[in-house]
C-alpha atoms as a PDB file:
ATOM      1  CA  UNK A   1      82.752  47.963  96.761  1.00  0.00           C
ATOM      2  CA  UNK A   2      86.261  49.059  94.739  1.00  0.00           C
ATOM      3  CA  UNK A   3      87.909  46.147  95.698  1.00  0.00           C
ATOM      4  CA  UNK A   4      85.090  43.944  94.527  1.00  0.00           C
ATOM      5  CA  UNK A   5      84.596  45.052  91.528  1.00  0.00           C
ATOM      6  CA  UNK A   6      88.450  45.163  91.172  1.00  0.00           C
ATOM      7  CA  UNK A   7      88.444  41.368  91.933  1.00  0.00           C
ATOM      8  CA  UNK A   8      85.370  40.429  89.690  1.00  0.00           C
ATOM      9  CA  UNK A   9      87.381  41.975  87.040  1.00  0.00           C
ATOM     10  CA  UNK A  10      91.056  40.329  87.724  1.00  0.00           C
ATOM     11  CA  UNK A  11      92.196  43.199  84.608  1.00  0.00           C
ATOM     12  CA  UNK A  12      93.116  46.784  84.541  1.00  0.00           C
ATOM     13  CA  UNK A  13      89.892  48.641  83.971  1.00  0.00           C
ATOM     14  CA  UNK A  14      88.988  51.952  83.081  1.00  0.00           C
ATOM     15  CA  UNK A  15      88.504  55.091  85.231  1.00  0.00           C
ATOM     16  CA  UNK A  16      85.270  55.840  83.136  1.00  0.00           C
ATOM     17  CA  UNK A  17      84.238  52.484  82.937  1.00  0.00           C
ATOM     18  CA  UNK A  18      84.310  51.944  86.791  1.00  0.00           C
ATOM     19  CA  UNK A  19      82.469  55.219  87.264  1.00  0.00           C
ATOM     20  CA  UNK A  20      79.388  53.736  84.634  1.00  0.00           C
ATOM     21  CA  UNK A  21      79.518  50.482  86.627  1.00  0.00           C
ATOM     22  CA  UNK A  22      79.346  52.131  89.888  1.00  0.00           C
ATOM     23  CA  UNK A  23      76.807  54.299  88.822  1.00  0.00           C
ATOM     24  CA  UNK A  24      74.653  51.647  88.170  1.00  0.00           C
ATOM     25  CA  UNK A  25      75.142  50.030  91.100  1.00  0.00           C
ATOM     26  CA  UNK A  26      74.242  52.922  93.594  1.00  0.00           C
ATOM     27  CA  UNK A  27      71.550  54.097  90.897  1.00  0.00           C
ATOM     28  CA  UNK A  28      72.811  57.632  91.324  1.00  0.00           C
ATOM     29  CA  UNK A  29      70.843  59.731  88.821  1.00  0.00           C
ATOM     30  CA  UNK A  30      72.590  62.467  86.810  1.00  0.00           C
ATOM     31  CA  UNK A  31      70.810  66.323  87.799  1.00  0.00           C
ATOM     32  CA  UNK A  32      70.461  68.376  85.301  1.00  0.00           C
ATOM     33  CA  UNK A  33      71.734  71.323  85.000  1.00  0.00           C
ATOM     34  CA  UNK A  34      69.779  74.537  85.358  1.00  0.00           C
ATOM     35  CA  UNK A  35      70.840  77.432  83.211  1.00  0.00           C
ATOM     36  CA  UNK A  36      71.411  81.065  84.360  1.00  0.00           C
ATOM     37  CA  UNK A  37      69.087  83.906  84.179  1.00  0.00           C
ATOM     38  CA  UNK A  38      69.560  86.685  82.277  1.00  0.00           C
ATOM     39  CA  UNK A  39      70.223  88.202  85.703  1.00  0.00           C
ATOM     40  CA  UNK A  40      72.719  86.190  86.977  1.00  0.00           C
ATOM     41  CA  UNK A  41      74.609  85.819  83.593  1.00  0.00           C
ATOM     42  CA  UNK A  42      74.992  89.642  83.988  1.00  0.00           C
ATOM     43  CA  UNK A  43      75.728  89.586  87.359  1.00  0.00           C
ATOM     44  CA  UNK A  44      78.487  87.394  86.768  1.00  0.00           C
ATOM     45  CA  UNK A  45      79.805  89.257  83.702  1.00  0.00           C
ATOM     46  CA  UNK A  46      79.790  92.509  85.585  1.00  0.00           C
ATOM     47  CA  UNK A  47      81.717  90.757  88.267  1.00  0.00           C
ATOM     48  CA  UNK A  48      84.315  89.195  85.821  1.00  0.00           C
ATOM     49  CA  UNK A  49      84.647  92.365  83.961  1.00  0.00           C
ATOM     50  CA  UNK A  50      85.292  94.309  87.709  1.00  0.00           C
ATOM     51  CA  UNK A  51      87.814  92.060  88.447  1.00  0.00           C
ATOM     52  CA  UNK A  52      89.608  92.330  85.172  1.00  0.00           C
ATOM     53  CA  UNK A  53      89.580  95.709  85.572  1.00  0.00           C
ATOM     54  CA  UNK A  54      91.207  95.732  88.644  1.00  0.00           C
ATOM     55  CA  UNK A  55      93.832  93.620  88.181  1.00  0.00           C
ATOM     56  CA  UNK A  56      94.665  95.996  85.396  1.00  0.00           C
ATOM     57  CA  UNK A  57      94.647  98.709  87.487  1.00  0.00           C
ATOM     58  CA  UNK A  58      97.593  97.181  90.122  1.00  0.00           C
ATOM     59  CA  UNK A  59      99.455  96.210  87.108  1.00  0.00           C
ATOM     60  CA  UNK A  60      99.272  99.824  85.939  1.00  0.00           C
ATOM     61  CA  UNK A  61      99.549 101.145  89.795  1.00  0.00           C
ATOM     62  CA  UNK A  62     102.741  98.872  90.384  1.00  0.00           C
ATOM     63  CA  UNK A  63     103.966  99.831  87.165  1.00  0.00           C
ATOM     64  CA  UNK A  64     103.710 103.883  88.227  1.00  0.00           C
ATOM     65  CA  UNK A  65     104.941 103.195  91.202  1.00  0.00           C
ATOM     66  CA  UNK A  66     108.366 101.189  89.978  1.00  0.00           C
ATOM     67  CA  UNK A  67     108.728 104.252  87.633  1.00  0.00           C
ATOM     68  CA  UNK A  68     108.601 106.842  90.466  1.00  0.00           C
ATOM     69  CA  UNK A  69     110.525 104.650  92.031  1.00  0.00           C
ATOM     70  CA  UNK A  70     113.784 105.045  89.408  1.00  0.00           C
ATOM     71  CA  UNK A  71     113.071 108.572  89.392  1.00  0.00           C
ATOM     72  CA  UNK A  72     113.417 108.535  93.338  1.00  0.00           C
ATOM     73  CA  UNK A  73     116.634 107.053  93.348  1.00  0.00           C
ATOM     74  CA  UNK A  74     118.034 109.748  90.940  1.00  0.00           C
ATOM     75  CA  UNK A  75     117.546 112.314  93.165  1.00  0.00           C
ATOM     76  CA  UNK A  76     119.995 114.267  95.208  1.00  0.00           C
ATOM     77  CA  UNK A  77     119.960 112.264  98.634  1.00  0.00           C
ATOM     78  CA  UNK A  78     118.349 115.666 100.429  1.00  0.00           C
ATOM     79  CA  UNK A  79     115.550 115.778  98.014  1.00  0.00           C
ATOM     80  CA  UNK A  80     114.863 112.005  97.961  1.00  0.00           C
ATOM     81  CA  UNK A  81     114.702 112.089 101.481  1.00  0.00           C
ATOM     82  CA  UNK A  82     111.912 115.392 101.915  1.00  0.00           C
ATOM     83  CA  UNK A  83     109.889 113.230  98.916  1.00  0.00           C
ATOM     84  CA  UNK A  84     110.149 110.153 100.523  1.00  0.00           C
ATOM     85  CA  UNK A  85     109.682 111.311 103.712  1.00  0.00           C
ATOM     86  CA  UNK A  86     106.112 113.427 103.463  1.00  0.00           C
ATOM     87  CA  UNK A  87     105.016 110.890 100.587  1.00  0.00           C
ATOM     88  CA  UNK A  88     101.640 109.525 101.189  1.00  0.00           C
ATOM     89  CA  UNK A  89      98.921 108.219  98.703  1.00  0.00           C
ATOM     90  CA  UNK A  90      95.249 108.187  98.682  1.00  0.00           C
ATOM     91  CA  UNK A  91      94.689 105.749 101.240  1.00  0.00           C
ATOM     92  CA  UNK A  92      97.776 107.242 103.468  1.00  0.00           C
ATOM     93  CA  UNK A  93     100.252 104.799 102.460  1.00  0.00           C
ATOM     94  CA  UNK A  94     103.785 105.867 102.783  1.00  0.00           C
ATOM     95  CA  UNK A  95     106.359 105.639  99.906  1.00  0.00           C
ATOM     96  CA  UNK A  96     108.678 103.323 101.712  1.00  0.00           C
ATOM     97  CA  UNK A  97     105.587 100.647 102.604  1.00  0.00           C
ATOM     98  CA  UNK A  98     103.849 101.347  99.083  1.00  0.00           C
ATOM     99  CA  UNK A  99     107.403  99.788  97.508  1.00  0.00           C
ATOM    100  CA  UNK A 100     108.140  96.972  99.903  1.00  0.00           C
ATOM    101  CA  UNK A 101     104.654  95.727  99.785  1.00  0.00           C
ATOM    102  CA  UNK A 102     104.024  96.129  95.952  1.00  0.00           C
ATOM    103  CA  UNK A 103     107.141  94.345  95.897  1.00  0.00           C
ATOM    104  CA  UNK A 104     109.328  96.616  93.804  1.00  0.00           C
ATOM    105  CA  UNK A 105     112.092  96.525  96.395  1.00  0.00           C
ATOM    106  CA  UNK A 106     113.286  94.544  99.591  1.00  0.00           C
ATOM    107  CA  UNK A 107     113.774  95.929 102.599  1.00  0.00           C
ATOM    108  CA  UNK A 108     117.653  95.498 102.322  1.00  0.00           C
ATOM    109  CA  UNK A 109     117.186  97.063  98.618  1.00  0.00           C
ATOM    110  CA  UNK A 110     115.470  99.815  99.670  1.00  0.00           C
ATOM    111  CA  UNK A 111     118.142 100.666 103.035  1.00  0.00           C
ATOM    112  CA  UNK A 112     120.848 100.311 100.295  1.00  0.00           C
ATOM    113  CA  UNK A 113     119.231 102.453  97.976  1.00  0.00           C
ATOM    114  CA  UNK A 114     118.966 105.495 100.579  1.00  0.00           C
ATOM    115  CA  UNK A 115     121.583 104.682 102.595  1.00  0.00           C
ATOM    116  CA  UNK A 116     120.071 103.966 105.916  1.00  0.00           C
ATOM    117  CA  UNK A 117     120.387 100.552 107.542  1.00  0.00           C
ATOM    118  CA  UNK A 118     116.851  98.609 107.304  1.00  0.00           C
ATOM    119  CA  UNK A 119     116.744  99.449 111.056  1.00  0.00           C
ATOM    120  CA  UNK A 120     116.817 103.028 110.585  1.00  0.00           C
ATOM    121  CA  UNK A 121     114.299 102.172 107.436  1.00  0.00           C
ATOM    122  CA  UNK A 122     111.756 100.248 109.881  1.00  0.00           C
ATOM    123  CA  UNK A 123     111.870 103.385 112.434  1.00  0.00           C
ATOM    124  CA  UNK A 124     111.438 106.060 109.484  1.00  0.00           C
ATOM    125  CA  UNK A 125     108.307 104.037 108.490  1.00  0.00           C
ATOM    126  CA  UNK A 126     106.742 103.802 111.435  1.00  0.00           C
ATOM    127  CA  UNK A 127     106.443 107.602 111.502  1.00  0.00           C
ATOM    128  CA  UNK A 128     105.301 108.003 108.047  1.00  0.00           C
ATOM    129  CA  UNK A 129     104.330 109.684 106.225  1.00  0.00           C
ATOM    130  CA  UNK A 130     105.390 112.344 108.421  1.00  0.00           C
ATOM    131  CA  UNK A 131     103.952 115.776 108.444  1.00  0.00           C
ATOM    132  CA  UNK A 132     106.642 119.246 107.748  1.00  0.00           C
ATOM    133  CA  UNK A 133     107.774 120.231 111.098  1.00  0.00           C
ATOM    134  CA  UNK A 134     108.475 116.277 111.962  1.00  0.00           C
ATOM    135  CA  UNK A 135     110.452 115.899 108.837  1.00  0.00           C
ATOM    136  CA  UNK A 136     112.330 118.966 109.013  1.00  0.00           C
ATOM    137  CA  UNK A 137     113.068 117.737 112.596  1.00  0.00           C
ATOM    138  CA  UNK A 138     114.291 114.296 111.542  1.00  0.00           C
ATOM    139  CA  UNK A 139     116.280 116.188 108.659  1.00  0.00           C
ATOM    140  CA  UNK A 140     117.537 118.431 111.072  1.00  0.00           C
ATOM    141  CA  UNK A 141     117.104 121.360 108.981  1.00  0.00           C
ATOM    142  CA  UNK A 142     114.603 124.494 109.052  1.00  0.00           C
ATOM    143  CA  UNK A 143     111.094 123.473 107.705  1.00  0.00           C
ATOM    144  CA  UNK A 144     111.366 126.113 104.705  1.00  0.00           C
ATOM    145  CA  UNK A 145     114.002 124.069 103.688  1.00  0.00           C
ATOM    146  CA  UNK A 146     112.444 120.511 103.335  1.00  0.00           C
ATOM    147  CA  UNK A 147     109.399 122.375 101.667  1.00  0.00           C
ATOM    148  CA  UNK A 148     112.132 123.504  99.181  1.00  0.00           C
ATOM    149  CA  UNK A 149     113.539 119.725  98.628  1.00  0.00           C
ATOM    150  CA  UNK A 150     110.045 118.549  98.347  1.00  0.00           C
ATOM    151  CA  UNK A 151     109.501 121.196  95.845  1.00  0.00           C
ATOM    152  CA  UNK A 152     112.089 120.103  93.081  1.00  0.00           C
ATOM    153  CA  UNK A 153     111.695 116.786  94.104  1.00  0.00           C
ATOM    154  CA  UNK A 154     108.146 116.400  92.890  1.00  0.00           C
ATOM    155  CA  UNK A 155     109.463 118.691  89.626  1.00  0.00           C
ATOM    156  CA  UNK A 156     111.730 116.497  88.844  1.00  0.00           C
ATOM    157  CA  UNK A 157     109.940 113.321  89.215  1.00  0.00           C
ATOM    158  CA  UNK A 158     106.858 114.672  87.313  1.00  0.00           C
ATOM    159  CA  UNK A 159     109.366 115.934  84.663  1.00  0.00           C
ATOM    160  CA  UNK A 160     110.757 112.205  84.421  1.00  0.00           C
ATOM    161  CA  UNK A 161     106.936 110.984  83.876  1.00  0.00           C
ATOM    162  CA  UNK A 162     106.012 113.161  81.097  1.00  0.00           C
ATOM    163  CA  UNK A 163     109.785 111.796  78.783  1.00  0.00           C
END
């Protein structure tokens, strides 16, 4: 039907006026549109105002997390290691996954960072976040001791959220 009408013409022609023509044609009859509810139009403001919400909340989350991040990284390599290693959030993430997968660092970033090859970093995170005794194991040092490092290292990075 295109080409026909593209023929019958023998000129460029246009876009709206070969929608018009071919609506005539097929007699295709415009449907209203039927407004929203009250209900609905609340419905979807609720929903638009959830989702706002929550992408201000990963922002903020990602944004906490990059900051604990830098405060990580400043620590003394035993600390960062007791933090890092018995780290876990609300839904049992561990520190190491939270950071690769919010995309603050890479995997080669992060091994840098710590010193451990992304080998080592990929065996560490399978067994975290990892409970006293295990870390104190993989630290190879009494577990009073990596309850101490974990001690000033959540000091010190609560200390660098409140500057």
């Amino acid at each position: 039907m295109l080409s026909d009408l593209f023929e019958w013409t023998d000129a460029p022609i246009y876009l709206d006026t070969v929608v018009k023509i071919l609506t005539q044609l097929l007699d295709v009859k415009d449907d209203s549109v039927e407004a929203f509810d009250e209900e609905s139009e609340a419905y979807l403001e609720a929903t638009f105002t959830r989702d706002v919400q929550n992408a201000q909340s990963l922002i903020e989350e990602k944004e906490l997390l990059r900051h604990a991040w830098e405060a990580v990284k400043q620590l003394p390599s035993e600390q960062r290691d007791a933090y890092c290693l018995l780290f876990h959030d609300e839904r049992g993430w561990d520190f190491f996954s939270l950071l690769i997968e919010a995309e603050i660092v890479t995997l080669v970033e992060l091994s840098q960072a710590v010193g451990r090859s992304p080998k080592e970093i990929n065996r560490l995170r399978s067994q975290m976040p990892m409970d006293g005794p295990t870390a104190a194991a993989e630290l190879n040092v009494p577990r009073p001791q990596v309850n101490k490092w974990r001690f000033l290292a959540l000091k010190r990075v609560r200390e660098s959220f409140a500057r």
